[in-house]
C-alpha atoms as a PDB file:
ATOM      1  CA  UNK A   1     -13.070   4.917   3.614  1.00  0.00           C
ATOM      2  CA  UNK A   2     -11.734   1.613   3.229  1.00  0.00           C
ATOM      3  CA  UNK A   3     -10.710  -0.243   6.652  1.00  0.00           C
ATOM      4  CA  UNK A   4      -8.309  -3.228   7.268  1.00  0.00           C
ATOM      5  CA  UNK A   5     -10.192  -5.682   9.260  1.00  0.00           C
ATOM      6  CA  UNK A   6      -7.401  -8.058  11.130  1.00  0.00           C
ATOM      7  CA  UNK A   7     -10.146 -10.331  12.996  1.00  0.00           C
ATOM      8  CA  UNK A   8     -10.260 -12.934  10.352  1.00  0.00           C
ATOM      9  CA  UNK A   9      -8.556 -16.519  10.046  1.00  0.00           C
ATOM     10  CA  UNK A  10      -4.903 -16.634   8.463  1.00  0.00           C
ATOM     11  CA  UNK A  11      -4.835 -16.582   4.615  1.00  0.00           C
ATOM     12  CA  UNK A  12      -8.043 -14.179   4.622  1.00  0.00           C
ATOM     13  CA  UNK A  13      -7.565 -10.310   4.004  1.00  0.00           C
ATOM     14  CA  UNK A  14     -10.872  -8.479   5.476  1.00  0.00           C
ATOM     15  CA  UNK A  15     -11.334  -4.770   4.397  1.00  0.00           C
ATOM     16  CA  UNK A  16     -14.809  -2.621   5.642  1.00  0.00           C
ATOM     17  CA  UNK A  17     -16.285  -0.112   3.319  1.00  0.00           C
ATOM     18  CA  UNK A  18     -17.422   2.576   5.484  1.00  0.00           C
ATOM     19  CA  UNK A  19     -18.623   6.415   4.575  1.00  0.00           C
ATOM     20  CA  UNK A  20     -17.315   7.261   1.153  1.00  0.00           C
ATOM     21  CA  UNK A  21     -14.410   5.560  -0.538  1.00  0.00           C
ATOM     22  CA  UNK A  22     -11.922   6.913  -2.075  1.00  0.00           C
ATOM     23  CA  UNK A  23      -9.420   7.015  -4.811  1.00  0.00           C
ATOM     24  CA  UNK A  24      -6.739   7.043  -1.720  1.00  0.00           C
ATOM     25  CA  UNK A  25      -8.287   3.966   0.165  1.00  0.00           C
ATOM     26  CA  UNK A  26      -7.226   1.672  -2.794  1.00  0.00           C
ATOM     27  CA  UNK A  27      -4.203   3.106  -3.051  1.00  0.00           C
ATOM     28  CA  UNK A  28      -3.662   3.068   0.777  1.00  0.00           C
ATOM     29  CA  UNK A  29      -5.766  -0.159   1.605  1.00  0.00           C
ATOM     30  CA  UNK A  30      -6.355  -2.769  -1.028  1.00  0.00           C
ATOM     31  CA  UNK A  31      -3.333  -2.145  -3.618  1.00  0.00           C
ATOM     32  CA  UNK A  32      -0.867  -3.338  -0.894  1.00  0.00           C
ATOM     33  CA  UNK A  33      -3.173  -6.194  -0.442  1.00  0.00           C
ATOM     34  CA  UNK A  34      -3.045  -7.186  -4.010  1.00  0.00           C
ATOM     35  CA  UNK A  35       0.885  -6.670  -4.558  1.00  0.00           C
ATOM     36  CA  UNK A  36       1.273  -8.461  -0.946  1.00  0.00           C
ATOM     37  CA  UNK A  37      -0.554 -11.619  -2.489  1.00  0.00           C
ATOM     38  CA  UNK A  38       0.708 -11.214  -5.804  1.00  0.00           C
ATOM     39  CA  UNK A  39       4.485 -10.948  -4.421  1.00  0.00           C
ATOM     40  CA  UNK A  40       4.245 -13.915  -2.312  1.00  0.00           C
ATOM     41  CA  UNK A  41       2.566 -15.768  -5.098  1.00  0.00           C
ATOM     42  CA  UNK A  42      -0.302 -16.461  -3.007  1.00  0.00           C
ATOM     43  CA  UNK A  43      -3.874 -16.807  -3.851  1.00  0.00           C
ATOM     44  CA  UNK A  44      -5.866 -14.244  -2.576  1.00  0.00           C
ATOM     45  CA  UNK A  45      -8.984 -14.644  -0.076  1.00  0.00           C
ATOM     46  CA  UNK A  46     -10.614 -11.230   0.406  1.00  0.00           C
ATOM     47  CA  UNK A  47     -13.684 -10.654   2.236  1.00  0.00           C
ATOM     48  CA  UNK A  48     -15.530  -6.909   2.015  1.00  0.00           C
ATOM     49  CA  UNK A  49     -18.035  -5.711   4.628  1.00  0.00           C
ATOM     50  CA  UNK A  50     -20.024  -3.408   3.259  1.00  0.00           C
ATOM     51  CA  UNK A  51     -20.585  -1.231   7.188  1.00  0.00           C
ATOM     52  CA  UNK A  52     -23.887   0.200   7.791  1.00  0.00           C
ATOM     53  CA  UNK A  53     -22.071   3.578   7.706  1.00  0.00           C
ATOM     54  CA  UNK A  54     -21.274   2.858   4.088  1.00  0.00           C
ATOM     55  CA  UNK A  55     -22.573   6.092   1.638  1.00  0.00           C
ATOM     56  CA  UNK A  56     -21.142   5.363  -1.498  1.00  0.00           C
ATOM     57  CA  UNK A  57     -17.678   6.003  -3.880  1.00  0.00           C
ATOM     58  CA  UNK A  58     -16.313   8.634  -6.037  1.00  0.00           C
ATOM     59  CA  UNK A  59     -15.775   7.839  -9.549  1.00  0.00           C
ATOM     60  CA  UNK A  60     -12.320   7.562  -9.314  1.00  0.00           C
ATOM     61  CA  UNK A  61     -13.200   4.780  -6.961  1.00  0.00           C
ATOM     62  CA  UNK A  62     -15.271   3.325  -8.598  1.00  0.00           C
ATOM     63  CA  UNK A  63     -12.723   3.466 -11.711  1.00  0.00           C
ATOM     64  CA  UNK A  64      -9.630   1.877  -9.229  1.00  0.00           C
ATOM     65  CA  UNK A  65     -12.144  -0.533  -7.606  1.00  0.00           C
ATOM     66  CA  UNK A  66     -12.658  -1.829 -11.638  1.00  0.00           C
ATOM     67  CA  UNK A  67      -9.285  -1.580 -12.794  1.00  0.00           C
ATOM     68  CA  UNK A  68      -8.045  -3.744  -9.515  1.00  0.00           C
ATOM     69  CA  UNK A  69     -10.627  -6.164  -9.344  1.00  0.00           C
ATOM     70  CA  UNK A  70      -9.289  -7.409 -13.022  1.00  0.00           C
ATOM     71  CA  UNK A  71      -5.505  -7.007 -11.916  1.00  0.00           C
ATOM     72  CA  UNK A  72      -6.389  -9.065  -9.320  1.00  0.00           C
ATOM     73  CA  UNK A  73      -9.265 -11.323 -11.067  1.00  0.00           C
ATOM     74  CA  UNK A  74      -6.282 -14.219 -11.674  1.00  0.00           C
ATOM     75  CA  UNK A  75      -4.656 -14.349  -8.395  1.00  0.00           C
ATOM     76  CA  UNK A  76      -8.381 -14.381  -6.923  1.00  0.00           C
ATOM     77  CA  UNK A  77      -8.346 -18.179  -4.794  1.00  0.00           C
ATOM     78  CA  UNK A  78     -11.663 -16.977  -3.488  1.00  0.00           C
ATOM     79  CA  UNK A  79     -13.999 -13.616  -2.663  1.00  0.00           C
ATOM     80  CA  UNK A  80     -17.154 -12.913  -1.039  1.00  0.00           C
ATOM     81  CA  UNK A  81     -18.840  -9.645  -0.037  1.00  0.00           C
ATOM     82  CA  UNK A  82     -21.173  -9.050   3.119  1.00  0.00           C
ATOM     83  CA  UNK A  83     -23.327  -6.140   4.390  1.00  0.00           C
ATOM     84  CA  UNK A  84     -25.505  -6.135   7.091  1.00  0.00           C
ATOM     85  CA  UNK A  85     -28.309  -4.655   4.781  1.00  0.00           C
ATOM     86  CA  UNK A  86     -28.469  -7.279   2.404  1.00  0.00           C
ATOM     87  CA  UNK A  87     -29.522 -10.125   5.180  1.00  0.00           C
ATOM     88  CA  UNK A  88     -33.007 -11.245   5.771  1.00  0.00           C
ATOM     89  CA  UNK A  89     -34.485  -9.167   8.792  1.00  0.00           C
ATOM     90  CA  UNK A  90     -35.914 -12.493  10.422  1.00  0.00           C
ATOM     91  CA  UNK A  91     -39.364 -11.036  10.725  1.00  0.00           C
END
């Protein structure tokens, strides 16, 4: 599932990939986003977590998380992705 995450500085829209995503969580989730940004002709800052509790995507997922990231590719003003996983353990 994809999660809004509203703890993040003005101008910055947060989502959390968590369990499996779905075709519905794009459509329910990050499409507003997009048309939000795109409607106030607004560049976009998006930041994804990528949650511990993250198990992967369906294809169709995986095809809407394609076809939106290039509808979205020009309004993009900037984009970064975290997980939890991918930082150094300090040991």
């Amino acid at each position: 599932m994809i999660e809004r995450d509203l703890d993040v500085p003005a101008g910055v829209a947060a989502v959390r990939a968590v369990g499996i995503v779905t075709p519905q969580d794009y459509h329910d989730v990050v499409a507003p986003i997009l048309a939000a940004a795109v409607a106030e002709r607004r560049g976009l800052r998006i930041l994804c977590t990528v949650d511990e509790a993250f198990t992967g995507m369906t294809p169709g997922a995986v095809w809407d998380d394609v076809r939106l990231g290039f509808a979205a590719m020009r309004h993009l003003a900037g984009c970064a992705r975290w997980s939890p996983t991918s930082c150094g353990s300090g040991t």
